[in-house]
Protein backbone atom coordinates (compact mmCIF):
# COMPACT_ATOMS: atom_id res chain seq x y z
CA UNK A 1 0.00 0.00 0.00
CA UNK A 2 2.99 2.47 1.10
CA UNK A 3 4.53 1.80 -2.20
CA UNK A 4 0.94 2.69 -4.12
CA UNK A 5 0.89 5.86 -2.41
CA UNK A 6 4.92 6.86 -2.94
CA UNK A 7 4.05 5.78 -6.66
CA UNK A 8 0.96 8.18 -6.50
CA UNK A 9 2.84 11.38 -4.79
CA UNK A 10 5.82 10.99 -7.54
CA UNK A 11 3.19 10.81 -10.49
CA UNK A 12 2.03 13.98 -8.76
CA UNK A 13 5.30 15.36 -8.33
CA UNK A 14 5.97 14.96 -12.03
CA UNK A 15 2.63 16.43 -13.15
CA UNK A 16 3.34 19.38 -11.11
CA UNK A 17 6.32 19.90 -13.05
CA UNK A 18 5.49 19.43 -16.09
CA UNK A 19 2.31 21.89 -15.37
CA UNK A 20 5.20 24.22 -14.30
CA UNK A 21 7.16 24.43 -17.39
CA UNK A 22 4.64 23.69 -20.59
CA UNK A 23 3.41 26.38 -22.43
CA UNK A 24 1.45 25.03 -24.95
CA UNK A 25 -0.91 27.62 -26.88
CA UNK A 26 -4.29 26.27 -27.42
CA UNK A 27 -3.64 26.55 -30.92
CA UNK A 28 -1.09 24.36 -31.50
CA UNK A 29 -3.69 21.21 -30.51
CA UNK A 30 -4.98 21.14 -33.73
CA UNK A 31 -4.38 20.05 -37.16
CA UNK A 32 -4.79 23.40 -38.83
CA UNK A 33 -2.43 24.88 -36.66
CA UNK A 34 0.55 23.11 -38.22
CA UNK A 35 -0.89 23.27 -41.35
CA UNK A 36 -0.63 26.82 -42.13
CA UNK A 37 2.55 27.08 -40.98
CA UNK A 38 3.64 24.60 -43.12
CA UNK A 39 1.80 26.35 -45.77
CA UNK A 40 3.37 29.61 -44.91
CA UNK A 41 6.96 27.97 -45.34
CA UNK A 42 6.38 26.33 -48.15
CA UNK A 43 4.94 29.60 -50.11
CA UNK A 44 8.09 31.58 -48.86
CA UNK A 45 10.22 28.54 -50.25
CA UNK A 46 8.95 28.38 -53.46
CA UNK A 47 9.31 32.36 -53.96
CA UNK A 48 12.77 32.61 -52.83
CA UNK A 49 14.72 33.63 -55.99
CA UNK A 50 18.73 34.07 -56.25
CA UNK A 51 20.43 37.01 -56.13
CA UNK A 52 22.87 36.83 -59.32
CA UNK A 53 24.55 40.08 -58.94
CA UNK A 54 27.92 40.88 -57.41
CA UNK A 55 28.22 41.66 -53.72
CA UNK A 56 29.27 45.53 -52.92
CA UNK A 57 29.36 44.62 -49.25
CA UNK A 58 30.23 41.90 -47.53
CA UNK A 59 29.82 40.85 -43.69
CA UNK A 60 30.61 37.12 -42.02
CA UNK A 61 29.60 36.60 -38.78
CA UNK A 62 31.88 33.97 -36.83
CA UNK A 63 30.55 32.52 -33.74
CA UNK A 64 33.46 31.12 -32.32
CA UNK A 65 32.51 27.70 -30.71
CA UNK A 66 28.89 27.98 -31.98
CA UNK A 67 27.58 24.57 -32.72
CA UNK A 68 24.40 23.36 -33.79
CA UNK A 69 23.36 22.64 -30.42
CA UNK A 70 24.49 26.03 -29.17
CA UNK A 71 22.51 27.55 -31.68
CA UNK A 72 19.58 25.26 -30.75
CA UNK A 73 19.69 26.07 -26.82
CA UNK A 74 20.37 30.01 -27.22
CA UNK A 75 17.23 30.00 -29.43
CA UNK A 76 15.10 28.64 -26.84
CA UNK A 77 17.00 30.84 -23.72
CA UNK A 78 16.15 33.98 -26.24
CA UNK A 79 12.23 33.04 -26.39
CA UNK A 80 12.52 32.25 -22.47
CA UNK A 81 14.23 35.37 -21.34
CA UNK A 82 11.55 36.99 -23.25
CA UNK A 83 8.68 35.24 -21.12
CA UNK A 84 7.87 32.42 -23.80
CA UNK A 85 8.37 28.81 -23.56
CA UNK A 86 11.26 28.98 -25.98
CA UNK A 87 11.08 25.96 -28.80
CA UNK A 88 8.85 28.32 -31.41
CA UNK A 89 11.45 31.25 -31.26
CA UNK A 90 13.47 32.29 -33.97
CA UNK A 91 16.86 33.87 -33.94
CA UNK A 92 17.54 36.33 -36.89
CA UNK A 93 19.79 33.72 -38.49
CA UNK A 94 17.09 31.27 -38.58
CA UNK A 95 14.99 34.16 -41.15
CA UNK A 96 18.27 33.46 -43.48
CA UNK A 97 16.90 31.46 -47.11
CA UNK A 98 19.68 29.60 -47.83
CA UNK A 99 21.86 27.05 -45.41
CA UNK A 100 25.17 24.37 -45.96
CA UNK A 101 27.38 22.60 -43.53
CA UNK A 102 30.55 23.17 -43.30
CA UNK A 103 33.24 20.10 -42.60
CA UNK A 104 36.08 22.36 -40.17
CA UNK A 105 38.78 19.78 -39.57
CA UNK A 106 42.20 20.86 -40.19
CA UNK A 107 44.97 19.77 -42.63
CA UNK A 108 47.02 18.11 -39.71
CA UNK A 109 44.04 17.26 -37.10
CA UNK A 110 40.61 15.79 -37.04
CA UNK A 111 39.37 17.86 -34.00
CA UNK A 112 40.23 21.47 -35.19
CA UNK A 113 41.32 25.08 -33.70
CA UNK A 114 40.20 28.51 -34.59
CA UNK A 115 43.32 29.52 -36.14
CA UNK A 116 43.53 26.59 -38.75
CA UNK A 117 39.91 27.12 -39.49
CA UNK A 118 39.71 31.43 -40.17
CA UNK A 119 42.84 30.45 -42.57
CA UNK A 120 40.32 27.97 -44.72
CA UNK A 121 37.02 30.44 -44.53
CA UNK A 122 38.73 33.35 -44.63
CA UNK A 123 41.61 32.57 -47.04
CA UNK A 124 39.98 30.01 -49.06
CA UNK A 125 43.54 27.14 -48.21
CA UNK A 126 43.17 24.71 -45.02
CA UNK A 127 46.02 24.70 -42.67
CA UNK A 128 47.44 22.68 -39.87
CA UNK A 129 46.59 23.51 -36.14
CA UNK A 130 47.58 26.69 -34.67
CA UNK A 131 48.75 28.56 -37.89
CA UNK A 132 47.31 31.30 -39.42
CA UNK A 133 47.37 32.95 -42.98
CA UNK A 134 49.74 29.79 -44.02
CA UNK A 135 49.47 26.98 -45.90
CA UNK A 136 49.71 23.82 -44.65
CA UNK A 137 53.22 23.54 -45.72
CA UNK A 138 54.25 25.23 -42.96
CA UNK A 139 54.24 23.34 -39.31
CA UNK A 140 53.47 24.99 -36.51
CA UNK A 141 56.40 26.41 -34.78
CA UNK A 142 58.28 26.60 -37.74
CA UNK A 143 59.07 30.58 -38.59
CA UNK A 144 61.18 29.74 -41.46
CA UNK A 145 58.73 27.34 -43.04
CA UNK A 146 56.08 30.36 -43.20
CA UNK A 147 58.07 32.54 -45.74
CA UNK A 148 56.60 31.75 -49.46
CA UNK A 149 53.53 29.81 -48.04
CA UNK A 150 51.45 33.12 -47.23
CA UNK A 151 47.74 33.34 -48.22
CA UNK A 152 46.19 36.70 -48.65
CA UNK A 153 42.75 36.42 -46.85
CA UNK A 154 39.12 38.32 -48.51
CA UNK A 155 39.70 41.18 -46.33
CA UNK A 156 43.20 41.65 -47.80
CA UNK A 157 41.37 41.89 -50.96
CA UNK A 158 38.39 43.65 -50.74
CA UNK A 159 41.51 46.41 -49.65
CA UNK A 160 43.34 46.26 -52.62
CA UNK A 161 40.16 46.61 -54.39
CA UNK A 162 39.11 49.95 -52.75
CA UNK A 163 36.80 48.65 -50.35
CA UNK A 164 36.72 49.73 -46.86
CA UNK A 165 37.62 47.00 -44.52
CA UNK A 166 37.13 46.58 -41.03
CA UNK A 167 37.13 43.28 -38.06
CA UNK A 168 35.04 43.44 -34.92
CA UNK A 169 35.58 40.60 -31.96
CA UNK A 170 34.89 40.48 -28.50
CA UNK A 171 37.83 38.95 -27.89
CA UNK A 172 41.93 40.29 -28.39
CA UNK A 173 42.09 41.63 -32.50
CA UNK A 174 44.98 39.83 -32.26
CA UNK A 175 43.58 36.62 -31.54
CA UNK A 176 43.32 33.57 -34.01
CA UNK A 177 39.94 34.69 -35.92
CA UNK A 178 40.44 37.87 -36.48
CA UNK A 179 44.33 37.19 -36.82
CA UNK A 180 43.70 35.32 -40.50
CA UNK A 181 42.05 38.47 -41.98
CA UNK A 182 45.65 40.51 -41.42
CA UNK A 183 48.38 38.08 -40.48
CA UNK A 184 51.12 35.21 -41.33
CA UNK A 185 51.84 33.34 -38.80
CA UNK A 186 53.61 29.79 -37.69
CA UNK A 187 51.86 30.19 -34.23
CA UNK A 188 48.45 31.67 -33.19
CA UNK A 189 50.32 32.62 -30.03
CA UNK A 190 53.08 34.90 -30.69
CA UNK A 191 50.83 38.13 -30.32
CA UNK A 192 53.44 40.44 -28.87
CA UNK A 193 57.35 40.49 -29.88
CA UNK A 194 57.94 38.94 -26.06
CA UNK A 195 55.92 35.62 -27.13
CA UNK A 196 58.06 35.17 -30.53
CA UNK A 197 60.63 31.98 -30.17
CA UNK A 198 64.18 32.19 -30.27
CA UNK A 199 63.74 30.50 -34.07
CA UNK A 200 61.38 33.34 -34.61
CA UNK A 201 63.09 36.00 -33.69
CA UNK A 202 66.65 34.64 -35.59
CA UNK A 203 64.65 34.06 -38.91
CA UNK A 204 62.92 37.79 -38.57
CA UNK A 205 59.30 36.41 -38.51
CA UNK A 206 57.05 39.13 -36.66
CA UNK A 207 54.13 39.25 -34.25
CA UNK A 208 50.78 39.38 -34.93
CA UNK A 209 49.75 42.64 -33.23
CA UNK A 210 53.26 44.33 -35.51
CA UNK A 211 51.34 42.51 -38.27
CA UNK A 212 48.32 43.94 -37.80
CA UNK A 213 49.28 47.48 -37.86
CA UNK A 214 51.93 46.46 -41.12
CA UNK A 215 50.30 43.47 -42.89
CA UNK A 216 47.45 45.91 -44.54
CA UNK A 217 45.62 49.02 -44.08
CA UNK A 218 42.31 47.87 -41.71
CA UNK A 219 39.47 51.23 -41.14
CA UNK A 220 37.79 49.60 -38.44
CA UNK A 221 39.34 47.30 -35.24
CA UNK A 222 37.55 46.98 -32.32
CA UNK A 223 37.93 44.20 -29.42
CA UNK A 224 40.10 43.67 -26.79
CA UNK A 225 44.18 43.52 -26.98
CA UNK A 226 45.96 46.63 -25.56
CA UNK A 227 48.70 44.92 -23.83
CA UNK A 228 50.07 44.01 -27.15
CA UNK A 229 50.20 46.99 -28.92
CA UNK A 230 52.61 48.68 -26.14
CA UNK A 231 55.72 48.16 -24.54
CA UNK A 232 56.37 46.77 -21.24
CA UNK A 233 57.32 50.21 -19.77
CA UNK A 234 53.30 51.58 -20.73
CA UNK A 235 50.93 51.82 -17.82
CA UNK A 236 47.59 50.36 -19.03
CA UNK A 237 45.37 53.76 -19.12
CA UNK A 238 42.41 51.69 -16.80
CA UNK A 239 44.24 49.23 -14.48
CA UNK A 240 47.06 50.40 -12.36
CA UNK A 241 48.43 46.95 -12.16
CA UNK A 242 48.35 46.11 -16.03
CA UNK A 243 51.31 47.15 -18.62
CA UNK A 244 52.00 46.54 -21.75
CA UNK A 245 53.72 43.38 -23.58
CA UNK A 246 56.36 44.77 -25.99
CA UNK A 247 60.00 44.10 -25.63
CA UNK A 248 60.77 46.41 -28.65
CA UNK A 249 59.51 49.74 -26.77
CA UNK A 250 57.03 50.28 -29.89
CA UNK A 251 54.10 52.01 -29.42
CA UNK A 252 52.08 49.78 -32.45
CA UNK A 253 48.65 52.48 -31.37
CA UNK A 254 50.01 55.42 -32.32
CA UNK A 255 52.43 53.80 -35.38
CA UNK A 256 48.67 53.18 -36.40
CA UNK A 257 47.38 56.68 -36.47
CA UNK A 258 50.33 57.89 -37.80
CA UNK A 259 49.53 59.00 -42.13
CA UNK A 260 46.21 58.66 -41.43
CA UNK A 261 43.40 61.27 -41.88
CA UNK A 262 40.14 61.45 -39.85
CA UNK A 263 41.87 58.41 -37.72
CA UNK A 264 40.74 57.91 -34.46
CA UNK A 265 41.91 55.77 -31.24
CA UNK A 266 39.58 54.89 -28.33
CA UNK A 267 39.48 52.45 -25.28
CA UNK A 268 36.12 53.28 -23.10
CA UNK A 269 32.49 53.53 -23.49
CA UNK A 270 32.60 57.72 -23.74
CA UNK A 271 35.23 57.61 -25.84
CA UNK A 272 33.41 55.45 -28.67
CA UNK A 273 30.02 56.94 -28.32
CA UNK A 274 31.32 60.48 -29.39
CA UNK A 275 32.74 58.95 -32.36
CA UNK A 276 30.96 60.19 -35.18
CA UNK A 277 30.95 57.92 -38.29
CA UNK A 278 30.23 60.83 -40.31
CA UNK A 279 33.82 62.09 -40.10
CA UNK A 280 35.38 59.23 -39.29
CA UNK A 281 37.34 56.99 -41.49
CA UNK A 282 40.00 55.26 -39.64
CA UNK A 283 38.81 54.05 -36.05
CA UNK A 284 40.68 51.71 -34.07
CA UNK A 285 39.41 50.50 -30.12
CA UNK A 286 40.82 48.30 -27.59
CA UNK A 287 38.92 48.15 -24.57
CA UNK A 288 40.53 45.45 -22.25
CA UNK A 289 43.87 44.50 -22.46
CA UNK A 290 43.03 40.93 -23.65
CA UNK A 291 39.80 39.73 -24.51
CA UNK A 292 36.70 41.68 -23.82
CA UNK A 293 34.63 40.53 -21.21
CA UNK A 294 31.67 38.36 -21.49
CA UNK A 295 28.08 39.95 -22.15
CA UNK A 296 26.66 38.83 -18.59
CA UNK A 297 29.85 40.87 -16.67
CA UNK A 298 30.27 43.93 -19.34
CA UNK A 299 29.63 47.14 -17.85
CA UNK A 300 27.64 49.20 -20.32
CA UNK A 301 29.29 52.06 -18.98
CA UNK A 302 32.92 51.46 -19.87
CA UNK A 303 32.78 48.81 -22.65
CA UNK A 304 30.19 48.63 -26.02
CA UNK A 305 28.49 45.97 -26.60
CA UNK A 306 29.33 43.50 -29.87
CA UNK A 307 26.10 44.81 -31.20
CA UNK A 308 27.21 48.38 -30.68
CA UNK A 309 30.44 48.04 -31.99
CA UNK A 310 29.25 46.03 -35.19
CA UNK A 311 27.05 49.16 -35.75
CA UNK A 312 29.61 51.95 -35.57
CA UNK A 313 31.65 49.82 -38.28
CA UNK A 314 29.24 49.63 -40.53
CA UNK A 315 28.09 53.32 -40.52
CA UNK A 316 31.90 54.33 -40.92
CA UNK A 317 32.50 51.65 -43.90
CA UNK A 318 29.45 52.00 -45.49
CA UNK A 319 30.44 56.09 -46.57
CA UNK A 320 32.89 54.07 -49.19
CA UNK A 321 31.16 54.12 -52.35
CA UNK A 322 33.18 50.59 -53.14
CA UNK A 323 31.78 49.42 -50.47
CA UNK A 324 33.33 47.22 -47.74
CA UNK A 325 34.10 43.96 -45.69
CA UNK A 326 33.45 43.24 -42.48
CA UNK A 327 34.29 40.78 -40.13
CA UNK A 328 32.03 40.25 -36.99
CA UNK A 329 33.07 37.93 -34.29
CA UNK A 330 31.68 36.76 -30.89
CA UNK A 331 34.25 34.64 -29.93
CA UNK A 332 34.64 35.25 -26.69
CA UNK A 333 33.22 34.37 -25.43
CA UNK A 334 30.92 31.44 -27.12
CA UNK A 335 33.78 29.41 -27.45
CA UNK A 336 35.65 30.60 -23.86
CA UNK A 337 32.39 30.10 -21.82
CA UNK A 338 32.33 26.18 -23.38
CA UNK A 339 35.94 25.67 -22.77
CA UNK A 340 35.29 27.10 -19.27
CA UNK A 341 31.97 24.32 -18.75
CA UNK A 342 29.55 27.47 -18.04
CA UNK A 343 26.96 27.17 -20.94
CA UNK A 344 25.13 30.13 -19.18
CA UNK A 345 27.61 32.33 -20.34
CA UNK A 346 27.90 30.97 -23.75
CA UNK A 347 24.42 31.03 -24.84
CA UNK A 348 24.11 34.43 -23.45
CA UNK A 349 26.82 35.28 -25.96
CA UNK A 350 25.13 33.59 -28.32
CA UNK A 351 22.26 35.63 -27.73
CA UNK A 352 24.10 39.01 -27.93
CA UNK A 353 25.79 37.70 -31.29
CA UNK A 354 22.41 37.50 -32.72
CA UNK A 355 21.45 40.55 -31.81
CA UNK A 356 24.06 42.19 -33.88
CA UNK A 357 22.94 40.24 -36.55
CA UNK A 358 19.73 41.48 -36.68
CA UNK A 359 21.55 45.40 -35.75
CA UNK A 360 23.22 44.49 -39.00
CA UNK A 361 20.49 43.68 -40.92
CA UNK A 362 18.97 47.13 -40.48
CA UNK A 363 21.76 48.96 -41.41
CA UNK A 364 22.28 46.83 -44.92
CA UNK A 365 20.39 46.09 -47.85
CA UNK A 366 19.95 42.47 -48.89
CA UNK A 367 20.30 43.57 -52.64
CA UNK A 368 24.13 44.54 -52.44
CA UNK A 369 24.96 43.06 -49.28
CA UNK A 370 26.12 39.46 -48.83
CA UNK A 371 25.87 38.61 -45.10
CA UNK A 372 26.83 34.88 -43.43
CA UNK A 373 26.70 33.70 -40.09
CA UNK A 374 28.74 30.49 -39.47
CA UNK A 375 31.06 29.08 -36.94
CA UNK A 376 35.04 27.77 -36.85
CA UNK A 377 34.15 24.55 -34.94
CA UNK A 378 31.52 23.22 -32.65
CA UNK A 379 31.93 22.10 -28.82
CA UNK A 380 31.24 19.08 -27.24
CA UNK A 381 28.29 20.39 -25.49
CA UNK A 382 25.22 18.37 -25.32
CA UNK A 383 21.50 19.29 -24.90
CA UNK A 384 18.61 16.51 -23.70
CA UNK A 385 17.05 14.75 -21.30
CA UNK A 386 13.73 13.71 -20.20
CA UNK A 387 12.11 17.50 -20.15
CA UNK A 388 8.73 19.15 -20.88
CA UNK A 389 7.79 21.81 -23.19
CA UNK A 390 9.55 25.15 -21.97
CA UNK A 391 11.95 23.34 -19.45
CA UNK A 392 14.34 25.60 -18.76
CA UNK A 393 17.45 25.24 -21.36
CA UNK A 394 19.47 25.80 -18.25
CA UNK A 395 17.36 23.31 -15.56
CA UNK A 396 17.66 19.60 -14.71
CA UNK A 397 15.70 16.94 -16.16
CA UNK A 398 12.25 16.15 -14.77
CA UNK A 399 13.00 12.82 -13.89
CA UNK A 400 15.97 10.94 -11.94
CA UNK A 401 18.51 9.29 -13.50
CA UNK A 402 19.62 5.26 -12.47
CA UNK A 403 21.31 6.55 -9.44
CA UNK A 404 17.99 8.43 -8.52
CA UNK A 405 19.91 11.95 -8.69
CA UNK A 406 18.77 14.74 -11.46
CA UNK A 407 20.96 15.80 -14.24
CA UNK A 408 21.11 18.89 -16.47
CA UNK A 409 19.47 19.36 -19.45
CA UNK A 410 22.53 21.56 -21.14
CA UNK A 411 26.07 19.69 -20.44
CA UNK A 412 29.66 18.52 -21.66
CA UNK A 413 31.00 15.32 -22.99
CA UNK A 414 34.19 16.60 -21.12
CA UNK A 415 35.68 19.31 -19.11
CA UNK A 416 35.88 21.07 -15.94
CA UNK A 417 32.30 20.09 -14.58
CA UNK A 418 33.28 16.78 -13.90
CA UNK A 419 32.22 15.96 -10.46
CA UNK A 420 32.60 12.44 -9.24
CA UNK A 421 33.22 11.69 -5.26
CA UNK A 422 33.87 8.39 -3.93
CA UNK A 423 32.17 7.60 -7.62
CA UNK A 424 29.19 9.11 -7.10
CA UNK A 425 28.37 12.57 -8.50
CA UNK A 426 26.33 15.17 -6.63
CA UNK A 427 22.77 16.04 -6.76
CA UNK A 428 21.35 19.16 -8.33
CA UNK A 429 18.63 21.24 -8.59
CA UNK A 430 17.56 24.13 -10.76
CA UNK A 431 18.53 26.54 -8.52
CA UNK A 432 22.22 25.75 -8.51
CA UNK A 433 22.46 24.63 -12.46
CA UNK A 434 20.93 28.73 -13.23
CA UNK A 435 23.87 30.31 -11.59
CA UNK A 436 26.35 32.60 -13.33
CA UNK A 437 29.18 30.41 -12.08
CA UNK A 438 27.85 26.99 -12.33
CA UNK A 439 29.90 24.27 -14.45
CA UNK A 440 27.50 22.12 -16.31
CA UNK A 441 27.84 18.59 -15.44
CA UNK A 442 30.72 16.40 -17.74
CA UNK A 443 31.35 13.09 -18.58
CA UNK A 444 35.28 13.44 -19.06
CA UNK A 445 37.39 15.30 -16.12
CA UNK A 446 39.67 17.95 -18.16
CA UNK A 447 40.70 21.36 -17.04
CA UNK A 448 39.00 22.53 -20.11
CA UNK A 449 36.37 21.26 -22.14
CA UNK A 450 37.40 20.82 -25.31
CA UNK A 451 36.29 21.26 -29.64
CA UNK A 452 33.73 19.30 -31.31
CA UNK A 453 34.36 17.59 -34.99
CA UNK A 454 31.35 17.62 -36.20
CA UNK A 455 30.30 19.89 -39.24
CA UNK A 456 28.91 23.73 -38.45
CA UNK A 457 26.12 25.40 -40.22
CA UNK A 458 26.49 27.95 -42.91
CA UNK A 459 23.65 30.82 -43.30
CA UNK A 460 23.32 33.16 -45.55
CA UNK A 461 21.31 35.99 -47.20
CA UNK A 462 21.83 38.25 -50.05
CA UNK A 463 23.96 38.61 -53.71
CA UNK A 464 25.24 34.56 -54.73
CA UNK A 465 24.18 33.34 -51.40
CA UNK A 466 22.28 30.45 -52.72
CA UNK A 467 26.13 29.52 -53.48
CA UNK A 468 25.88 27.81 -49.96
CA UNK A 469 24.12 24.44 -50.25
CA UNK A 470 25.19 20.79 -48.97
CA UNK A 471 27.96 19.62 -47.58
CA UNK A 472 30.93 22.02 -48.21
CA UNK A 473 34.90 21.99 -47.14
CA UNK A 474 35.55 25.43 -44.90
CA UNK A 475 37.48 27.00 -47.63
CA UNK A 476 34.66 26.90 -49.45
CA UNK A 477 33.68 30.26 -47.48
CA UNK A 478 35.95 32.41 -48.80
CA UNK A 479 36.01 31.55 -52.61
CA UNK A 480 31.71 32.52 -52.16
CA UNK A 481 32.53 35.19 -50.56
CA UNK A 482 35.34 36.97 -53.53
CA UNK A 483 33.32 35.27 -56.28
CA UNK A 484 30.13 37.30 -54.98
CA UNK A 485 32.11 40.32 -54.64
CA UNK A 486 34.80 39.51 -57.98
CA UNK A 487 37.81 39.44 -55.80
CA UNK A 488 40.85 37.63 -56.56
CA UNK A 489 40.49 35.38 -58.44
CA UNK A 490 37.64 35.72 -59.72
CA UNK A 491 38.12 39.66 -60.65
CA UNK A 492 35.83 38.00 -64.29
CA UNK A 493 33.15 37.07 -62.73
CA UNK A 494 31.01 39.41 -64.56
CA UNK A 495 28.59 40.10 -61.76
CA UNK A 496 26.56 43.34 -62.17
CA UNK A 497 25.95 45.52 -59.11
CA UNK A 498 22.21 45.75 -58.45
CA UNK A 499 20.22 49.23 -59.01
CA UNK A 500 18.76 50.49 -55.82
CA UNK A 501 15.01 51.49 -55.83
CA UNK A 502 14.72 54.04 -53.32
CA UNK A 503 15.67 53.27 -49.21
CA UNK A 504 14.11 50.06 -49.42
CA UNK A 505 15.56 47.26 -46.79
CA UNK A 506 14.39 44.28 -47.70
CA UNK A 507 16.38 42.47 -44.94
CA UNK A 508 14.81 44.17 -42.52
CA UNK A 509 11.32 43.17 -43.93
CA UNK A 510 12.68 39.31 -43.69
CA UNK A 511 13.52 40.03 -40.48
CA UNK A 512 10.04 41.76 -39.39
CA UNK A 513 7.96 39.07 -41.43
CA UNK A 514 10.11 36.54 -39.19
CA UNK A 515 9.23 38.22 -35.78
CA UNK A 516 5.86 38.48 -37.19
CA UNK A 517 5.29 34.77 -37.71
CA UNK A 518 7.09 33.81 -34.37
CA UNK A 519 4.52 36.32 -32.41
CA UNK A 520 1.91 34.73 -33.90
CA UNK A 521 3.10 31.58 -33.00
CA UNK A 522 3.26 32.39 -29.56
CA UNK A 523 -0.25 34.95 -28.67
């Protein structure tokens, strides 16, 4: 009889709990429901026609780190921090027509890094582990192996074409994404002249941040990376206790400014706001001396946010009548909060890097401008479990597992959250697995969760982008992206630039129609 009634209060327990998380609208019960939608994506299949001209702007997105699932689980967090249950949300790069996966291991290694990757999507060559703007002729380490293997990346380009050019990154500009775009390097780490090898330094090979003020003439760098851009003498201008990196006593900011006209240098919140795009043409800011910090800790009074940033760039390139490239990344601290085991943080990222997508898709038109969101590699973060409709992407699992503890939903096939005592692993509740600081629970102990090899999605919207289809190699990125725009080498492609009707923005109609449909969905 006792057991009756225990099996009784548990059914009750898990009714409660599912009562507490489903949100189903009334709608949704019924046949109809499901039928219009499908209707309504169908009709906007079938009308979806290519854009053959050529590309006067171009903008890729990089989420660093930002797998399928990570894409899955920040779409439902966005539709739950906005008081829905989640699954019917859309994230602007859902709204994008056309979609491929992209295969990211690297020349040398199955399970890949970001520097290996940016060289194949944003130089169009694949390239072994930890080198960047190299072929794969040259191992990592090896200085003297780099010289006569260099690849030119789109943004080096676009440049030499006239374009305006610019990178954005919440992490260091120096770091291995936005280091392809500018740099040659045998190791993603040498970022300073004081990280440079002895082999380095004998065989004359420089630094990434020397390279970045050298390598080609950027408008637009914002992110993180002070330290490296002045010597070790330099007080940091915000912390007392930070200096600069630089053994050679070079002051790589101001070698930056110098020639330039309308050029400007800023490393706080005040100092970018009073920036005005409208008579600005060179911009460079560095707002921590590394990488920026994440969304959930940025003060909005000292630092921009990735959306903000992405903005300013485009309202400074845009004046080019050329037009321009632009490299967005949220690296940061996707791919730092996975390696770290907090998926709060990364999905929160996540969130913000979406939000700059749609920022960008208001400031562009989808008839000149080619715009792609994709990742560099996915994490071994995993998201299931036994959970009802508008579970929280950051809760446990409504039922016990064999050793009659809960687990959580979002978690890690390895890394830091590996908790096993006495081999048992602790108990946990919602309340602890929603903290800012709590490590998702992993089946692998490492000190850092590690890269996923799985293929990453490609999405994309505007001139050639129906280019992106199937299965593709990662260099496959960048030869879209200069065929589009008739970069080297495909300066023939005999691509016409479209003729603009007006101020129309038909990206930003996708994007209402999109929001549309998803409120619908969800009243």
């Amino acid at each position: 009889m006792a057991g009756k009634h225990i099996f009784v209060l548990c059914t009750l327990l898990v009714f409660i709990s599912i009562q507490r998380t489903v949100s189903v609208n009334e709608e949704e019960l019924h046949a109809g429901y499901w039928n219009n939608k499908g209707k309504q994506a169908l009709h906007t299949a079938l009308n979806i026609q290519p854009n053959l001209h050529q590309a006067k702007n171009t903008i890729l997105f990089l989420g660093d780190g930002m797998g399928v699932t990570t894409v899955t689980a920040a779409r439902i967090l966005k539709g739950q921090m906005a008081g829905q249950s989640g699954e019917e949300t859309s994230l602007v790069m859902d709204t994008f027509p056309h979609l491929a996966l992209s295969k990211t291991y690297n020349v040398d290694q199955q399970m890949p890094d970001s520097a290996g990757t940016a060289t194949a999507y944003l130089c169009g060559v694949k390239a072994n582990y930890g080198t960047l703007g190299v072929t794969a002729a040259t191992p990592r380490y090896n200085c003297s192996a780099s010289y006569g293997n260099e690849v030119k990346s789109v943004l080096y380009r676009a440049k030499h074409a006239g374009k305006s050019v610019g990178i954005v990154t919440t992490t260091r500009v120096q770091h291995a994404s936005p280091g392809a775009t500018y740099a040659h390097t045998a190791n993603r780490g040498w970022y300073a002249d004081s990280d440079l090898s002895s082999e380095a330094v004998a065989n004359g090979c420089r630094d990434i941040a020397y390279q970045l003020v050298h390598n080609v003439e950027i408008n637009v760098i914002l992110g993180g990376g002070r330290q490296y851009m002045i010597p070790k003498t330099m007080q940091d201008p915000e912390y007392s206790n930070a200096k600069g990196d630089r053994n050679d006593g070079q002051n790589l900011i101001v070698e930056w400014l110098k020639n330039k006209k309308r050029a400007k240098y800023v490393w706080n919140k005040k100092q970018f706001d009073d920036v005005n795009p409208r008579n600005t043409d060179f911009l460079m800011g560095l707002f921590e001396p590394k990488d920026c910090r994440y969304e959930m800790e940025r003060n909005p009074l000292s630092d921009p946010s990735l959306t903000e940033m992405t903005e300013k760039a485009i309202k400074i390139l845009s004046k080019n009548p050329k037009g321009y490239f632009l490299f967005v990344e949220d690296k940061g601290r996707i791919d730092h909060g996975h390696h770290a085991g907090r998926a709060k943080r990364s999905l929160t990222e996540a969130i913000e890097f979406d939000r700059a997508i749609g920022r960008a898709a208001e400031l562009t038109n989808e008839l000149d401008t080619l715009t792609i969101v994709t990742a560099d590699h996915s994490h071994v973060f995993t998201f299931g479990g036994h959970s009802a409709r508008g579970n929280s992407v950051l809760g446990v699992s409504r039922s016990s597992a064999e050793d009659r503890k809960r687990f959580t939903l979002a978690g890690y096939a390895n890394g830091p959250g590996h908790q096993f005592i006495n081999g048992t692993r602790p108990d946990v509740n919602e309340t602890i697995s929603m903290g800012d600081e709590y490590q998702q629970q992993a089946t692998v102990p490492l000190d850092s969760e590690t890269h996923s090899i799985e293929d990453v999605a490609i999405y994309a919207k505007g001139p050639m982008s129906h280019l992106f289809h199937g299965v593709q190699e990662q260099n496959y990125i960048a030869h879209v992206m200069a065929y589009a725009a008739c970069l080297p080498p495909y300066e023939d492609c005999k691509l016409d630039l479209p003729n603009h009707a007006g101020s129309f923005y038909p990206s930003l109609l996708l994007l209402l129609i999109g929001l549309f449909f998803s409120s619908v969905s969800t009243s």
